[in-house]
C-alpha atoms as a PDB file:
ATOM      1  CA  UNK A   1       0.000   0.000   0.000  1.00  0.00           C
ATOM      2  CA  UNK A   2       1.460   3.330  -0.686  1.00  0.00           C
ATOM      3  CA  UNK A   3       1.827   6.090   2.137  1.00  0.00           C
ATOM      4  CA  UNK A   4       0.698   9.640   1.810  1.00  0.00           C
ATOM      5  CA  UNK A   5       3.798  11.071   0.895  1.00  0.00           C
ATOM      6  CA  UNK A   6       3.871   8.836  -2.390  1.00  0.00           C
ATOM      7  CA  UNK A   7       0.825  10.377  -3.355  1.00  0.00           C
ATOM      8  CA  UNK A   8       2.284  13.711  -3.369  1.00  0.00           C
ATOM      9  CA  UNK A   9       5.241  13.092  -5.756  1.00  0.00           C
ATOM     10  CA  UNK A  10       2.824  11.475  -8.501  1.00  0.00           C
ATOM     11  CA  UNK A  11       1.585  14.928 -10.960  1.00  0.00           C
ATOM     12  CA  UNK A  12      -1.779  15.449 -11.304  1.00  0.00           C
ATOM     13  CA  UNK A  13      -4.113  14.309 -14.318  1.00  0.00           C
ATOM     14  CA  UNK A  14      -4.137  18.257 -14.557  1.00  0.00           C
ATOM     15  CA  UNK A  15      -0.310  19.087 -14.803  1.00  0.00           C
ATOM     16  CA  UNK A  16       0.034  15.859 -17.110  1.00  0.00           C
ATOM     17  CA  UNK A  17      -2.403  17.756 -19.623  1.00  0.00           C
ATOM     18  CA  UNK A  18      -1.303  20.967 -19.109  1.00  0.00           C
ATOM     19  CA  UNK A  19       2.212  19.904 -19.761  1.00  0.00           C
ATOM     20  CA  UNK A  20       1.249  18.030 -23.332  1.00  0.00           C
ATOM     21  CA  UNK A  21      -1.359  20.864 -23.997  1.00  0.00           C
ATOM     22  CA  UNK A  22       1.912  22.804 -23.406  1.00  0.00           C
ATOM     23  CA  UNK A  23       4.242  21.166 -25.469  1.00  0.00           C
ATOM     24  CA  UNK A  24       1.944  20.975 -28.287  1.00  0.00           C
ATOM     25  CA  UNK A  25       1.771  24.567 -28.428  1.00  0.00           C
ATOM     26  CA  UNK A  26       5.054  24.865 -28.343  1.00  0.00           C
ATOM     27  CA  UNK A  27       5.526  22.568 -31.592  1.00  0.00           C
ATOM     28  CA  UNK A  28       2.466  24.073 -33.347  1.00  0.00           C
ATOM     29  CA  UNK A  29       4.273  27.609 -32.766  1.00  0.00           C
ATOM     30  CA  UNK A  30       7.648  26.400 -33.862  1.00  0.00           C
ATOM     31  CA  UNK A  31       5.981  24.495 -37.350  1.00  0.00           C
ATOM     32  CA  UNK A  32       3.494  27.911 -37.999  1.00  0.00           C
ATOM     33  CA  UNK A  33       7.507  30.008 -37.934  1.00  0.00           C
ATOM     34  CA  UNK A  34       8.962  27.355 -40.514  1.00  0.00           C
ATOM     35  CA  UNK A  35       5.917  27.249 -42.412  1.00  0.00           C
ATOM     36  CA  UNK A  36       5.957  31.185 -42.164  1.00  0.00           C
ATOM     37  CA  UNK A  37       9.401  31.596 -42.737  1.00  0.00           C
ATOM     38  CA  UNK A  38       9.727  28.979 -45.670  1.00  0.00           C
ATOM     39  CA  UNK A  39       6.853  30.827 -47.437  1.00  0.00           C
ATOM     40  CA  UNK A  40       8.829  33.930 -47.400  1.00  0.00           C
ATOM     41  CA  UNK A  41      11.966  31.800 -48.656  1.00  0.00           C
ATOM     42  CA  UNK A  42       9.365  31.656 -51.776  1.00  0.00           C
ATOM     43  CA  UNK A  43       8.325  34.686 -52.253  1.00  0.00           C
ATOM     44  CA  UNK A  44      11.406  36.564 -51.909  1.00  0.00           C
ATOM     45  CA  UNK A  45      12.974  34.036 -54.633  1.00  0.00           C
ATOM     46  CA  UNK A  46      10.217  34.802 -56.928  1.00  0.00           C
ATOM     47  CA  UNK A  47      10.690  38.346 -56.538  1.00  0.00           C
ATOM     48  CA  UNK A  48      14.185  38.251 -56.776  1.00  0.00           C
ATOM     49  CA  UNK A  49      14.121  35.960 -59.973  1.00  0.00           C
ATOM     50  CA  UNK A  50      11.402  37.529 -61.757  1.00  0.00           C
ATOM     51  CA  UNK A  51      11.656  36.988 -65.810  1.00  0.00           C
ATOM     52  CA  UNK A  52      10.996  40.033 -67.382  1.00  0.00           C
ATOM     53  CA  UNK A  53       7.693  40.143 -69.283  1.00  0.00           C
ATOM     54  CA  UNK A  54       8.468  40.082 -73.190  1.00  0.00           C
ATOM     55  CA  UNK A  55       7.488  43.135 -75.129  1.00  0.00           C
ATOM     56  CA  UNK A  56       3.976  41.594 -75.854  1.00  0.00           C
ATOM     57  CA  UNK A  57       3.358  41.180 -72.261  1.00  0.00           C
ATOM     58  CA  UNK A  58       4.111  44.346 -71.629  1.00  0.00           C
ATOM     59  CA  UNK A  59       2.117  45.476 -74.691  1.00  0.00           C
ATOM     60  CA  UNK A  60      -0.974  43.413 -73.602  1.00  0.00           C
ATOM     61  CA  UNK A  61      -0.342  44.571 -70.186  1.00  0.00           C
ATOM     62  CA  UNK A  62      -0.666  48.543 -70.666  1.00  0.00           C
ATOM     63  CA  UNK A  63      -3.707  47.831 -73.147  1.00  0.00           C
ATOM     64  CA  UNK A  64      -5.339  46.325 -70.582  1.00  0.00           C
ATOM     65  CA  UNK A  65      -4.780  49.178 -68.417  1.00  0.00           C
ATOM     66  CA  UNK A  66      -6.708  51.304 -71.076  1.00  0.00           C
ATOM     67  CA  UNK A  67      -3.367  52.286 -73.337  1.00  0.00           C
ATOM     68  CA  UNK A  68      -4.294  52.528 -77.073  1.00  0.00           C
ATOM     69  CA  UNK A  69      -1.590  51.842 -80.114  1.00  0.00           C
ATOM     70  CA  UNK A  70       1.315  50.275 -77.770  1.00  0.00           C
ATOM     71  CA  UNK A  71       4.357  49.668 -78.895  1.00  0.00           C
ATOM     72  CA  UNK A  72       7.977  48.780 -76.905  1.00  0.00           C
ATOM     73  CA  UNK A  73      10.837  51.520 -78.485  1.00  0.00           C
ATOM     74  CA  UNK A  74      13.772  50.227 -76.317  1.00  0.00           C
ATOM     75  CA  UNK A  75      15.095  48.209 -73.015  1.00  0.00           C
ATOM     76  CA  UNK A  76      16.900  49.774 -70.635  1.00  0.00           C
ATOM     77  CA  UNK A  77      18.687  48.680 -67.668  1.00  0.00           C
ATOM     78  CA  UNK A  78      15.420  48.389 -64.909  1.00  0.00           C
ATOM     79  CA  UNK A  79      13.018  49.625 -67.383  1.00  0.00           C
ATOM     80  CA  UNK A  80      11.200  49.602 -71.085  1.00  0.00           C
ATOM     81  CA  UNK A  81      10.737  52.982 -73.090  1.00  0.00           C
ATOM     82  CA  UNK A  82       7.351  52.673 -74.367  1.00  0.00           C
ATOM     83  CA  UNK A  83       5.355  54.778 -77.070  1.00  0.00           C
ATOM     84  CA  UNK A  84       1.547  55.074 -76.933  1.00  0.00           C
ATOM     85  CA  UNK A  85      -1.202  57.295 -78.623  1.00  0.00           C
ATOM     86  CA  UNK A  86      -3.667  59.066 -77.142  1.00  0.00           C
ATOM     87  CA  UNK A  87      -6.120  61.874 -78.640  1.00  0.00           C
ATOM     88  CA  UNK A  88      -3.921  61.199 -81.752  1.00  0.00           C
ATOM     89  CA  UNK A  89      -0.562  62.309 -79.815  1.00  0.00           C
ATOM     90  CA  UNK A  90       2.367  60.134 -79.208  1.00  0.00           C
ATOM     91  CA  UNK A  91       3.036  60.297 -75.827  1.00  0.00           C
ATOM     92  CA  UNK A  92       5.834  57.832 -74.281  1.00  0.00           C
ATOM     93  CA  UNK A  93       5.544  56.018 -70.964  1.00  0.00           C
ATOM     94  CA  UNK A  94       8.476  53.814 -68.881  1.00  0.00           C
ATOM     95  CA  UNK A  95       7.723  50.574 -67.678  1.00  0.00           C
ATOM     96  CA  UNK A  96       9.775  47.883 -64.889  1.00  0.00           C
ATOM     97  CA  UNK A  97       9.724  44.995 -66.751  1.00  0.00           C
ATOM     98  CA  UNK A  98       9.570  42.739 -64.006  1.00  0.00           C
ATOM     99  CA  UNK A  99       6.208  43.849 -62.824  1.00  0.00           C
ATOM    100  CA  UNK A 100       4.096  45.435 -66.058  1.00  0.00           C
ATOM    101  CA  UNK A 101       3.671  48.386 -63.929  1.00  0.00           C
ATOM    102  CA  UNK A 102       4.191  52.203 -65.351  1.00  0.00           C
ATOM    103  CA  UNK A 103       7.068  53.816 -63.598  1.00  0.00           C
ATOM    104  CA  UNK A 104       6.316  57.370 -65.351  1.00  0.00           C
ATOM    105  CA  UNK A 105       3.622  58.397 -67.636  1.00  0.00           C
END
């Protein structure tokens, strides 16, 4: 038969759950940061590797946006020179490559 004192250095039911309610926390914490962190990994290496749209892209791209009579005129380092009419002026615009989006109108 065990004495009193035995008793006492057994844990409760309730510390035993707390403790594995605990520790699963802890490794549902620590796997949400990986998955976090790896999904950042990803999209940093997209951004960072981006292939520049081609000059239809880009083309498709602005006449989407509501540009009439697109056409590329030259690539720059970081950007595309591009002409465009509008009210039956020329008018020329600068695009990033990467993105599609108009860095000056």
């Amino acid at each position: 038969m065990l004495s009193g004192g035995a008793f006492a250095q057994m844990p409760s039911t309730d510390s035993i759950t707390r403790s594995k309610s605990h520790a699963r926390d802890q490794s549902t914490m620590i796997e949400s940061r990986t998955i976090g962190n790896a999904a950042r990994t990803d999209t940093m290496a997209r951004i960072t590797s981006a292939v520049p749209m081609d000059d239809n892209q880009i083309v498709q791209n602005l006449e989407q946006q509501g540009y009439h009579d697109v056409w590329v005129i030259d690539h720059s380092e970081g950007h595309v020179d591009v002409d465009y009419s509008k009210d039956g002026h020329g008018h020329k615009l600068i695009v990033d490559p990467a993105t599609g989006r108009v860095m000056k109108d």
